[in-house]
Protein backbone atom coordinates (compact mmCIF):
# COMPACT_ATOMS: atom_id res chain seq x y z
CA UNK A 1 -13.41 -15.21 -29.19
CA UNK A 2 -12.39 -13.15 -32.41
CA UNK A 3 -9.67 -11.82 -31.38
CA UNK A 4 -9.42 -9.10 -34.42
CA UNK A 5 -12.69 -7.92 -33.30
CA UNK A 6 -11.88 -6.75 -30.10
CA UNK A 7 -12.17 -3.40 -28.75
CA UNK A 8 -8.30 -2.82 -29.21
CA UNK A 9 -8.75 0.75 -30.35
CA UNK A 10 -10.78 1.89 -27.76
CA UNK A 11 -8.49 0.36 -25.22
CA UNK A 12 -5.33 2.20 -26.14
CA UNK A 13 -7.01 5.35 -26.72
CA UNK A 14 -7.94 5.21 -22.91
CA UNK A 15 -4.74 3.51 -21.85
CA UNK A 16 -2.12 5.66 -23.62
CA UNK A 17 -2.89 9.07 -21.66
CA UNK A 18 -3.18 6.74 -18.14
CA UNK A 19 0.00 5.24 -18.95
CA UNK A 20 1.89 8.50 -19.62
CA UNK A 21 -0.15 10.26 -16.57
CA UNK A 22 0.99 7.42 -14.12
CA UNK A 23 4.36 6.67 -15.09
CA UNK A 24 4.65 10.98 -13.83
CA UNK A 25 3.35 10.37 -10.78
CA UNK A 26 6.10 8.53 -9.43
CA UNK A 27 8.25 11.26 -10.68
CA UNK A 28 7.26 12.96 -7.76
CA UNK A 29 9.05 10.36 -5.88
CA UNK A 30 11.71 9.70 -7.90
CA UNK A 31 12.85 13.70 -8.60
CA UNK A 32 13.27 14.29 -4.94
CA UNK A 33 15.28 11.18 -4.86
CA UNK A 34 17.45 12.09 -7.49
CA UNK A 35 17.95 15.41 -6.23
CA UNK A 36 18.96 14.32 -2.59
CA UNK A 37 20.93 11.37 -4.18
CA UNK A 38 22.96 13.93 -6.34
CA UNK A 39 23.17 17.02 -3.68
CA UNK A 40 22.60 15.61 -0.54
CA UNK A 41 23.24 12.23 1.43
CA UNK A 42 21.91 8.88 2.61
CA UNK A 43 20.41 10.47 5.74
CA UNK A 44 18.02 12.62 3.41
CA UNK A 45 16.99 9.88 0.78
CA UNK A 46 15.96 7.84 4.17
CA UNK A 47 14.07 11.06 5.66
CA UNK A 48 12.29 11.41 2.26
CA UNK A 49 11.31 7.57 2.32
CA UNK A 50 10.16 7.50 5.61
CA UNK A 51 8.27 10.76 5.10
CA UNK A 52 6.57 9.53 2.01
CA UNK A 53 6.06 6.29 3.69
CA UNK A 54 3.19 8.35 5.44
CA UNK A 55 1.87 10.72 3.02
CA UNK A 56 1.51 7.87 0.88
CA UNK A 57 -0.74 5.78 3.59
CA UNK A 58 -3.15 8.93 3.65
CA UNK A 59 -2.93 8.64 0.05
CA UNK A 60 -3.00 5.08 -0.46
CA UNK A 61 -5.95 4.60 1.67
CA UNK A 62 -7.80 7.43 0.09
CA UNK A 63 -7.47 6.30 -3.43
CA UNK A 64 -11.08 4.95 -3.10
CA UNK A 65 -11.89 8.40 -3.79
CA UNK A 66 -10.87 8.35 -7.61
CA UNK A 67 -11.26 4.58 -7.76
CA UNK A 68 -14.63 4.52 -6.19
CA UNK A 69 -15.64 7.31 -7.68
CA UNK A 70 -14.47 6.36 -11.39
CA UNK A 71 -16.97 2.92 -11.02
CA UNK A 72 -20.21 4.61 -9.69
CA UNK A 73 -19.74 7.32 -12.41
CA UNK A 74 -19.03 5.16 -15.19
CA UNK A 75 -22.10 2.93 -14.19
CA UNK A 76 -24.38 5.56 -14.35
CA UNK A 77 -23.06 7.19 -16.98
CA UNK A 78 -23.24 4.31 -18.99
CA UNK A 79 -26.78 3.56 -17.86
CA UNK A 80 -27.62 7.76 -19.42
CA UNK A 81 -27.98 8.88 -15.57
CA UNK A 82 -25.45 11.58 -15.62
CA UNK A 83 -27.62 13.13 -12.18
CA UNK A 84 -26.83 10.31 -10.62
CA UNK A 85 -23.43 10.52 -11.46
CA UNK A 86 -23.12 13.83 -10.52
CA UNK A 87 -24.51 13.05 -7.49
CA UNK A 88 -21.83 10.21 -6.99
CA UNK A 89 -19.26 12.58 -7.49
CA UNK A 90 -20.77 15.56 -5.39
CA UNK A 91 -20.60 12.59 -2.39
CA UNK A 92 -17.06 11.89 -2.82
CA UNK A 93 -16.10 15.18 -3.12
CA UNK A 94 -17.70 16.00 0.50
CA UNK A 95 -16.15 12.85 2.03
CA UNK A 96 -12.60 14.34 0.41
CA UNK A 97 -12.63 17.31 2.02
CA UNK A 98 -13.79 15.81 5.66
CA UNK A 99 -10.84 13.61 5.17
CA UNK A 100 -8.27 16.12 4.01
CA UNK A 101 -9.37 18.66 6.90
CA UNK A 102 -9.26 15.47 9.36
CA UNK A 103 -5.61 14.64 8.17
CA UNK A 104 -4.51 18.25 8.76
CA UNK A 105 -5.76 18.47 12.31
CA UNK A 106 -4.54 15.03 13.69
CA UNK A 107 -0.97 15.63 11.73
CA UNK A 108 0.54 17.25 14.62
CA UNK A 109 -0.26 13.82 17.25
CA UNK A 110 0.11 11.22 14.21
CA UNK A 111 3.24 11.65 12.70
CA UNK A 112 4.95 11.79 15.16
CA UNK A 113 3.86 8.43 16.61
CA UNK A 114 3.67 6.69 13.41
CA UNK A 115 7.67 7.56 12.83
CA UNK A 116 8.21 6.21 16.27
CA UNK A 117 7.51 3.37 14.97
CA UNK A 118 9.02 3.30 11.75
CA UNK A 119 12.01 4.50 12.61
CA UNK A 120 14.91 4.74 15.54
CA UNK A 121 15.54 7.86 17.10
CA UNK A 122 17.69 10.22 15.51
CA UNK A 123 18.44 12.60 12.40
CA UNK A 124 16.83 11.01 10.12
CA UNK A 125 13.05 9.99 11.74
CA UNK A 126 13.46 14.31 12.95
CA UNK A 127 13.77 15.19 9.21
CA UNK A 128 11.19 12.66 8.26
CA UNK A 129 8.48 14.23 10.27
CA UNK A 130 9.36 17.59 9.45
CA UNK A 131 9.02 16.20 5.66
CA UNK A 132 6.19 15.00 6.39
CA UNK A 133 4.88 17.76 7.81
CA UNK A 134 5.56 20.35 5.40
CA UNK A 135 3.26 17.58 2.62
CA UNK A 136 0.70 17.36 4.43
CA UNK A 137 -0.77 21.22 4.17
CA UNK A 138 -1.32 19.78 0.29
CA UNK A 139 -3.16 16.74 1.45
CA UNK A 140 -7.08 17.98 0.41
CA UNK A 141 -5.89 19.64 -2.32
CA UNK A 142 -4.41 15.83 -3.36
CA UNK A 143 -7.69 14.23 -2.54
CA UNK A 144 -10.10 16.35 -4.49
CA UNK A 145 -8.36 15.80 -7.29
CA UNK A 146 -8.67 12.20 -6.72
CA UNK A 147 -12.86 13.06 -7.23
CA UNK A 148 -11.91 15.03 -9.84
CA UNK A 149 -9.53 12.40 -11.71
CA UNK A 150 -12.28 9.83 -10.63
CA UNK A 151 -15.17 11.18 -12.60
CA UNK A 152 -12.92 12.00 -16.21
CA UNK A 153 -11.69 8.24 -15.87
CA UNK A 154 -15.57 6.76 -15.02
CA UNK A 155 -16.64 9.11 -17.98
CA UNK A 156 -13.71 7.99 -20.51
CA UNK A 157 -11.78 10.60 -20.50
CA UNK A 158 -7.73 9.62 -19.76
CA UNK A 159 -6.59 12.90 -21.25
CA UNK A 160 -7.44 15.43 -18.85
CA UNK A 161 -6.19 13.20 -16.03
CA UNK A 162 -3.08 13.18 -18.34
CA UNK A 163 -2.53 17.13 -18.18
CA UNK A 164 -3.19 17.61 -14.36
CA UNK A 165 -0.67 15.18 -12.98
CA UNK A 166 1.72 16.11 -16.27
CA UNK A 167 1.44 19.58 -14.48
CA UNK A 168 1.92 18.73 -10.87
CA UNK A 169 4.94 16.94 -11.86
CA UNK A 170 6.55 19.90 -14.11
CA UNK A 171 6.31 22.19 -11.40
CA UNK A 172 7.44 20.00 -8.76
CA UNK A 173 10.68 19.30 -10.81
CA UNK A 174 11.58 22.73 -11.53
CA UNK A 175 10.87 23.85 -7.87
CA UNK A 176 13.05 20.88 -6.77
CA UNK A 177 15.59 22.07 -8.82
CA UNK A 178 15.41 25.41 -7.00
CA UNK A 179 14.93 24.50 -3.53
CA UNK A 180 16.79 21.23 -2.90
CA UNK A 181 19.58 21.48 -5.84
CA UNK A 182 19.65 25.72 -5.49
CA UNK A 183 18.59 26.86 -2.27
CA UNK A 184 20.20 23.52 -0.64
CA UNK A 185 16.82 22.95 1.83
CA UNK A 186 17.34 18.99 1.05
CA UNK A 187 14.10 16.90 2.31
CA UNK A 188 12.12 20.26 3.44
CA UNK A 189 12.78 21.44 -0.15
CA UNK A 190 11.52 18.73 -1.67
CA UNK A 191 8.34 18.49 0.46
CA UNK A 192 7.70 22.28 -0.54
CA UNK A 193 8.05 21.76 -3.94
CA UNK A 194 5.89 19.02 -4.01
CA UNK A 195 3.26 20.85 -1.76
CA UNK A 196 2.78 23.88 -3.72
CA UNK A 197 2.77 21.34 -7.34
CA UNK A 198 -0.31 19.95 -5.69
CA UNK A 199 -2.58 22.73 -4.71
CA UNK A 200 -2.00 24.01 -8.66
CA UNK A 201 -2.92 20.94 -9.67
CA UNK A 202 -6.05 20.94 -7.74
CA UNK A 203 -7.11 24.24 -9.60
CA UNK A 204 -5.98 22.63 -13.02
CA UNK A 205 -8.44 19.98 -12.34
CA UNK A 206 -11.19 21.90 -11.34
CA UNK A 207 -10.57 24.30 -14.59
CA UNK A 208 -10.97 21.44 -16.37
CA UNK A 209 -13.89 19.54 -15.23
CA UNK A 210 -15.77 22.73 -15.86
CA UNK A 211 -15.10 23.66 -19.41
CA UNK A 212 -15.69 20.03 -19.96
CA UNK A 213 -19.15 19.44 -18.09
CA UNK A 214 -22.60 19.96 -20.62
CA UNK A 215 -24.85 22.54 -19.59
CA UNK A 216 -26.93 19.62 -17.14
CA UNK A 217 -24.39 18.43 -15.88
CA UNK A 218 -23.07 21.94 -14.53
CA UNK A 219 -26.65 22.60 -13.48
CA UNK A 220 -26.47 19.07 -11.43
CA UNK A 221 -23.54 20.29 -10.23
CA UNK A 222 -24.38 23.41 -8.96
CA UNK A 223 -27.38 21.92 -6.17
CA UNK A 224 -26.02 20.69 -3.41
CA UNK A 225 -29.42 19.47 -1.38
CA UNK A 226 -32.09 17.39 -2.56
CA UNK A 227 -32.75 13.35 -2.13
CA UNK A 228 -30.18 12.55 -4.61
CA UNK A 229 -27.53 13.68 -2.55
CA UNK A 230 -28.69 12.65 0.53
CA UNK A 231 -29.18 8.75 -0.41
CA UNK A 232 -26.15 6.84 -2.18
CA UNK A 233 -24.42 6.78 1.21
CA UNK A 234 -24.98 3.08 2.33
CA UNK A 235 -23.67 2.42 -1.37
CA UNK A 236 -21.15 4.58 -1.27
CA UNK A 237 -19.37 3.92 2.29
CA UNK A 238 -19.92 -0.33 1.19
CA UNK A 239 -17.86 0.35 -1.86
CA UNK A 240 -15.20 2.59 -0.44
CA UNK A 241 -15.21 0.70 3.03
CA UNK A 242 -14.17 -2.83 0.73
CA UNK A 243 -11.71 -0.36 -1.01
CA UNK A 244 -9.76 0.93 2.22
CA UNK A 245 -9.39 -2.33 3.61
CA UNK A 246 -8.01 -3.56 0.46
CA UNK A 247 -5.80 -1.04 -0.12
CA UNK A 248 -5.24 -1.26 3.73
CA UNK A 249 -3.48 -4.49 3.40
CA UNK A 250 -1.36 -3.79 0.62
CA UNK A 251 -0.10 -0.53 2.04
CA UNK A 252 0.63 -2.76 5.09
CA UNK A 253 3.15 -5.08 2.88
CA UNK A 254 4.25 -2.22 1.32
CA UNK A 255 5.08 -0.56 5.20
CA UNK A 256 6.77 -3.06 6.48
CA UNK A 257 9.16 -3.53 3.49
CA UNK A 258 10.57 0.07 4.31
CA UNK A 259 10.21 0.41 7.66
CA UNK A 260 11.95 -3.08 8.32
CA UNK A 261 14.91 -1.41 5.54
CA UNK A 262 14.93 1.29 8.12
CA UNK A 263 16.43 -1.30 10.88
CA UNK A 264 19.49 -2.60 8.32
CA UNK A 265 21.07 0.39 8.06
CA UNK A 266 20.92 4.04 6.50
CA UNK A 267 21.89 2.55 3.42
CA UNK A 268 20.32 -0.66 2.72
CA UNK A 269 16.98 2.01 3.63
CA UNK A 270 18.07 4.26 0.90
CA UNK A 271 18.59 1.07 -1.86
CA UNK A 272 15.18 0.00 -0.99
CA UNK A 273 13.82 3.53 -1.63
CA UNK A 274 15.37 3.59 -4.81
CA UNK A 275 14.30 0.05 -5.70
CA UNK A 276 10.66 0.96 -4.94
CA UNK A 277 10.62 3.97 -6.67
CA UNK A 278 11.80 2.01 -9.85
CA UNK A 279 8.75 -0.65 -8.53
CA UNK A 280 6.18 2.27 -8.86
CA UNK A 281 7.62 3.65 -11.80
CA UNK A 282 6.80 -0.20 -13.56
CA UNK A 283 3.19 -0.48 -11.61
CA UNK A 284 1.64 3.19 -12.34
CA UNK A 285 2.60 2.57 -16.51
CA UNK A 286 1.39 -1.19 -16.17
CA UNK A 287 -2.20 0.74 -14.45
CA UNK A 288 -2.54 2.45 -18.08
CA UNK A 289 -4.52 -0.90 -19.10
CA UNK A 290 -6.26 -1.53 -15.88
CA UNK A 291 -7.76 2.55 -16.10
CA UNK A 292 -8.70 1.30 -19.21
CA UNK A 293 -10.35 -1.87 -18.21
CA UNK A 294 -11.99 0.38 -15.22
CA UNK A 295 -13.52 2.81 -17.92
CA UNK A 296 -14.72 0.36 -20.50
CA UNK A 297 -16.17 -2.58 -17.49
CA UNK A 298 -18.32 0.10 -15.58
CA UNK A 299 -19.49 1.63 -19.27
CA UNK A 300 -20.70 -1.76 -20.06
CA UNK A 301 -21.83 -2.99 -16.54
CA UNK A 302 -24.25 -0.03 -16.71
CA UNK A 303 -25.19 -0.99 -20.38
CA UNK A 304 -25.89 -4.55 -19.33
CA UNK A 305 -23.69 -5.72 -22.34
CA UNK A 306 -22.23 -9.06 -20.57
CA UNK A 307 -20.64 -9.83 -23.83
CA UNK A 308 -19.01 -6.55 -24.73
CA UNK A 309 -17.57 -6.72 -21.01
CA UNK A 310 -15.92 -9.64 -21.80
CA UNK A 311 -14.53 -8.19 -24.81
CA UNK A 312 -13.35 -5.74 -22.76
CA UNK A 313 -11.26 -7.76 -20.71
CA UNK A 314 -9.49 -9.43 -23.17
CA UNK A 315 -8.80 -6.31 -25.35
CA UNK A 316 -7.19 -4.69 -21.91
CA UNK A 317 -5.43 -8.09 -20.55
CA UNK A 318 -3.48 -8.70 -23.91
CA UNK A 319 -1.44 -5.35 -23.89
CA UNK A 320 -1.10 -5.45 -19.86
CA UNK A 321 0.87 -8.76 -20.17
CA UNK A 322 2.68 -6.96 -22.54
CA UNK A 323 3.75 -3.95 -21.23
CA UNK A 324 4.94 -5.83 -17.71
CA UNK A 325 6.72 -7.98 -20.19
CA UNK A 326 8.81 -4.72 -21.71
CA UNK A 327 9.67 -3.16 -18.08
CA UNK A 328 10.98 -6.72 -17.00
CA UNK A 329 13.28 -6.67 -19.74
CA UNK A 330 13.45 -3.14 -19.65
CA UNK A 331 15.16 -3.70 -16.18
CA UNK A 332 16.73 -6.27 -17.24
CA UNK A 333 18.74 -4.41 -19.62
CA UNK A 334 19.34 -0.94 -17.80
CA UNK A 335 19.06 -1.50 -14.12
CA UNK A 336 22.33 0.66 -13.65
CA UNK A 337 21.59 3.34 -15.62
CA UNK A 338 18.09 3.92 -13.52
CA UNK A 339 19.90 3.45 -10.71
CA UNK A 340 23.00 5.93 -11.36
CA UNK A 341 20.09 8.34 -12.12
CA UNK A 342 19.18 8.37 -8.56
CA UNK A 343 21.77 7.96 -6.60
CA UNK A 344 25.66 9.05 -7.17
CA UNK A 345 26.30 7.72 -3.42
CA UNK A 346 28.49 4.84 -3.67
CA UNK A 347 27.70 2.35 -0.64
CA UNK A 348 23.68 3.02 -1.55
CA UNK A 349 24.55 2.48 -5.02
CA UNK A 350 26.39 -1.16 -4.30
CA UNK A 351 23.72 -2.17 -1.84
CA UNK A 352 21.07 -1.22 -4.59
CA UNK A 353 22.91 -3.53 -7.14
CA UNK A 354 22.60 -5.94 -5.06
CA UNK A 355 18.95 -6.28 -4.50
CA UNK A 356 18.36 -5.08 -8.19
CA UNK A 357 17.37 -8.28 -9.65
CA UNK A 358 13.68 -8.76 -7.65
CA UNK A 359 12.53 -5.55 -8.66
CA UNK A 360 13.65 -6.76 -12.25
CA UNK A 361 10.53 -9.46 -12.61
CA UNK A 362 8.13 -8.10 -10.38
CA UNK A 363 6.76 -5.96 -13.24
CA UNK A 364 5.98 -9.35 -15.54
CA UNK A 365 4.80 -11.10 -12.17
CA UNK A 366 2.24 -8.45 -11.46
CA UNK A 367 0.20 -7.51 -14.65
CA UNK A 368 -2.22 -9.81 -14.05
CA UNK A 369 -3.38 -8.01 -10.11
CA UNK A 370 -3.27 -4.39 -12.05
CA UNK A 371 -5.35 -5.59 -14.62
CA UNK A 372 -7.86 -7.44 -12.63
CA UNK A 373 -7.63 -4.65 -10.00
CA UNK A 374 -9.25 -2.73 -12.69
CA UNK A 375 -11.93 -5.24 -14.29
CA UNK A 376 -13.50 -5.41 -10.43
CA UNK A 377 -13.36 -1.93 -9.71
CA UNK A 378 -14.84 -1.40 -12.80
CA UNK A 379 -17.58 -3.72 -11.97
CA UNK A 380 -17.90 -2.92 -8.56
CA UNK A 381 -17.04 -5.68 -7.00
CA UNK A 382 -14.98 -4.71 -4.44
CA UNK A 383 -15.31 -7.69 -2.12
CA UNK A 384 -13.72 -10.17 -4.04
CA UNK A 385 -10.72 -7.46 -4.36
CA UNK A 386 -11.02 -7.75 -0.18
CA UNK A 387 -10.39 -11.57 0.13
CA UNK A 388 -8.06 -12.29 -2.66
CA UNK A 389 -5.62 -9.50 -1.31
CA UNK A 390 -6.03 -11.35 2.43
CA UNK A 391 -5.29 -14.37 1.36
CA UNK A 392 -2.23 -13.14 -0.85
CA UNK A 393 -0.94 -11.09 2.33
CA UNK A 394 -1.91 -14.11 4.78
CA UNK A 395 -1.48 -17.20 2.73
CA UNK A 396 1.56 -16.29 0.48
CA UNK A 397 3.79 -13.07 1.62
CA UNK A 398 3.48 -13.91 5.60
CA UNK A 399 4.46 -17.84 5.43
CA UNK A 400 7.30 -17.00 2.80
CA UNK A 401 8.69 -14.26 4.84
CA UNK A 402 8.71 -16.00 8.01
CA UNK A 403 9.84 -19.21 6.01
CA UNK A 404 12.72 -17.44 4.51
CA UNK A 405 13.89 -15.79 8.15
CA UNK A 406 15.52 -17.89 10.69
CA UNK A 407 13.93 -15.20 13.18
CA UNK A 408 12.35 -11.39 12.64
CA UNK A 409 15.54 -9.84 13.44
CA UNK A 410 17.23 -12.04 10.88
CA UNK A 411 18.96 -9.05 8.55
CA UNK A 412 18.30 -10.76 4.69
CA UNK A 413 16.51 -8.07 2.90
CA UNK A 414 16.52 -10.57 -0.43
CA UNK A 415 13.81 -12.76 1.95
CA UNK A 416 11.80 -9.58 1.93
CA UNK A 417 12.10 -8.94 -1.72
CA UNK A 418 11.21 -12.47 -2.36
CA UNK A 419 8.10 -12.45 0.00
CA UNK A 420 7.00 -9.44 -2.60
CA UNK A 421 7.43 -10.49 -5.36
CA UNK A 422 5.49 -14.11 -4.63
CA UNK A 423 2.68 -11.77 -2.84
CA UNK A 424 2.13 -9.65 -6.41
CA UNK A 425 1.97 -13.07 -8.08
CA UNK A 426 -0.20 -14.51 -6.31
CA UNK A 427 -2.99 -11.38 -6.47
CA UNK A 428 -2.82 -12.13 -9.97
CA UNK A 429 -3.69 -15.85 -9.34
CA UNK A 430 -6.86 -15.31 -6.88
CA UNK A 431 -8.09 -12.41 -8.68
CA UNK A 432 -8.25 -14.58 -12.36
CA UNK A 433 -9.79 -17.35 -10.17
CA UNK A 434 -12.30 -14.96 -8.65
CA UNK A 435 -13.02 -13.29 -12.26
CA UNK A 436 -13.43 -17.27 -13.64
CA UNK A 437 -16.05 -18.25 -11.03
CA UNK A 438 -18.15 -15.10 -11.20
CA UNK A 439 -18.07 -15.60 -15.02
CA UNK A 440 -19.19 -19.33 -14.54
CA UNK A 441 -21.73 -17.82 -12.45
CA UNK A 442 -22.90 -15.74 -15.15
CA UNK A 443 -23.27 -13.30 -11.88
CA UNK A 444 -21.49 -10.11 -13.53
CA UNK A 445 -24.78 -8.16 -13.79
CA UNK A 446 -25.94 -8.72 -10.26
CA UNK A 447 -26.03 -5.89 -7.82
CA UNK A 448 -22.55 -5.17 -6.53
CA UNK A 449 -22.37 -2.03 -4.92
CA UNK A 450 -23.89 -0.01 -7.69
């Protein structure tokens, strides 16, 4: 394959904005970290963890709504059915706001239970839930703009994406300022801020998508009955059902990583918040690419242009390695800068230190999963996204963790590090293989869950 005649251009022009967007979305995350680390304590940072442990399940399990939606929209798009795009999106956006309602109702029961679980009794799983609380009156507000984000991705549009969470995150830093550093709320304040960033972001988005919608597509837009809203949903609930489980299993990994933190202590809990808030930081920049790859697969999927798809691929796999390649050494070179950034506590700080150096390569050990992640999304195949992250929970993470503890109670937080970092390798691994035998195949083109 020529390599100069790739579709480089095209690639960066959708990555750059994605890349910028998601490296600010853990800013979220990592501004109310930094503001508890500087003008609170270690009981806060954990509470704000713990807290975001569960707003990011509802989110985390959602994200089918702006993945999902992103693939069926780019396939029809790129097959000139913008109604049936619309339609896609008009679908997602009803199942968003069930689910958003659903998590506001049950709130009061779940968190509650969930933290019971998480967490021992005491200050910190009581300030937790009350974080948690206070987030989730901004959870449908979050989700539509998942739909919304969704369709300007699946239509190749990074940009807009680009100013909504760019806004979200601007707000929520200078309300943080004001009511954690100011008004001294700690975790409350921080849930606030990031609350009321949220539901401005949701109107941002919807601003948006209408000054950028042609004339049909507003008019698509504007009927809500007819047949092609009412069919699409064995398609759609296939796609997003493969999506939740997937995502299901990884949030899982994720879970237990903090909530086993929780049982070492108040600080080794607050080092692994930092250290994943450093991971995320690495993983939503490295996603640039594989938004890219999502965009320019489903565009050609729907064209039918097997060799352009290809193309594709490589043009988004090449700067992927790349840019996991700069964080690692990134890390490498400034781990205790980013950390002093978050934290001025000086047990947290130590403990942090100390685990720094598997966060280091997990951004080179992952690029591969984020940019396959995005070639099967893009190509709606969702299943093979299914069984490659089962086996990489099942076959790799489980036996290594269990190999590397003498018992479950066993308190070596490096074994979990380790078990992570293996488990994001081998995604990589069984997602190339998976990629390699539909390609041998020559299967890309067969109904997925288009």
């Amino acid at each position: 394959m020529n390599l100069a005649g790739l579709p480089h251009r095209r690639a960066f022009s959708l990555a750059w904005p994605a890349i910028v967007g998601n490296v600010t979305v853990p800013l979220v995350g990592l501004v109310d970290t930094a503001m508890l680390g500087h003008y609170s304590d270690a009981t806060h940072i954990g509470a704000v963890a713990l807290g975001s442990t569960v707003l990011s399940a509802v989110m985390w399990l959602t994200g089918f709504l702006r993945t999902g939606t992103t693939s069926l929209v780019g396939r029809a798009r790129g097959a000139g059915r913008d109604d049936a795009a619309v339609a896609h999106a008009q679908r997602a956006t009803l199942l968003a706001l069930a689910l958003g309602l659903g998590a506001v109702v049950l709130q009061w029961v779940a968190i509650p239970a969930i933290m019971a679980i998480l967490a021992p009794a005491g200050e910190v799983r009581d300030l937790a839930i009350q974080y948690a609380w206070i987030r989730f009156a901004s959870v449908p507000a979050a989700l539509l703009t998942l739909v919304v984000s969704g369709w300007f991705v699946g239509s190749g549009d990074t940009r807009r994406p680009l100013a909504i969470v760019a806004t979200v995150n601007v707000v929520n830093l200078g309300l943080d300022v004001a009511f954690v550093g100011g008004l001294g709320w700690g975790s409350s304040g921080a849930a606030a801020a990031t609350a009321i960033a949220e539901w401005l972001g949701l109107a941002l988005a919807l601003a948006l998508w209408w000054r950028a919608a042609s004339p049909r597509i507003r008019a698509a837009a504007r009927r809500w009955r007819g047949r092609g809203l009412r069919t699409g949903w064995r398609r759609l609930a296939a796609m997003n059902g493969d999506l939740f489980v997937r995502t299901a299993i990884l949030y899982a990994v994720l879970t237990f990583v903090t909530a086993y933190g929780a049982r070492l202590g108040p600080d080794i809990l607050a080092a692994n918040a930092i250290l994943m808030q450093l991971m995320f930081l690495s993983s939503y920049g490295q996603d640039g690419y594989a938004h890219a790859a999502e965009a320019m697969v489903s565009r050609e999927i729907g064209r039918r242009d097997v060799p352009e798809f290809h193309r594709a691929v490589v043009a988004a796999a090449l700067p992927a390695v790349a840019i996991g390649a700069l964080f690692t050494l990134l890390y490498l070179v400034a781990s205790g800068p980013f950390i002093a950034v978050l934290t001025s506590i000086p047990s947290v700080t130590q403990t942090a230190d100390q685990y720094i150096g598997w966060v280091v390569w997990l951004p080179l050990a992952s690029s591969l999963a984020y940019l396959f992640d995005g070639v099967f999304l893009g190509s709606g195949r969702t299943r093979a996204m299914v069984t490659t992250m089962a086996a990489s929970a099942l076959l790799v993470f489980v036996p290594v963790l269990l190999g590397g503890f003498a018992w479950i109670a066993d308190p070596r937080n490096a074994d979990l590090w380790r078990a992570f970092l293996l488990f994001n390798v081998a995604r990589g691994v069984f997602l190339g293989i998976a990629y390699a035998r539909v390609t041998r195949r020559g299967a890309w083109l067969e109904a997925a869950h288009a």
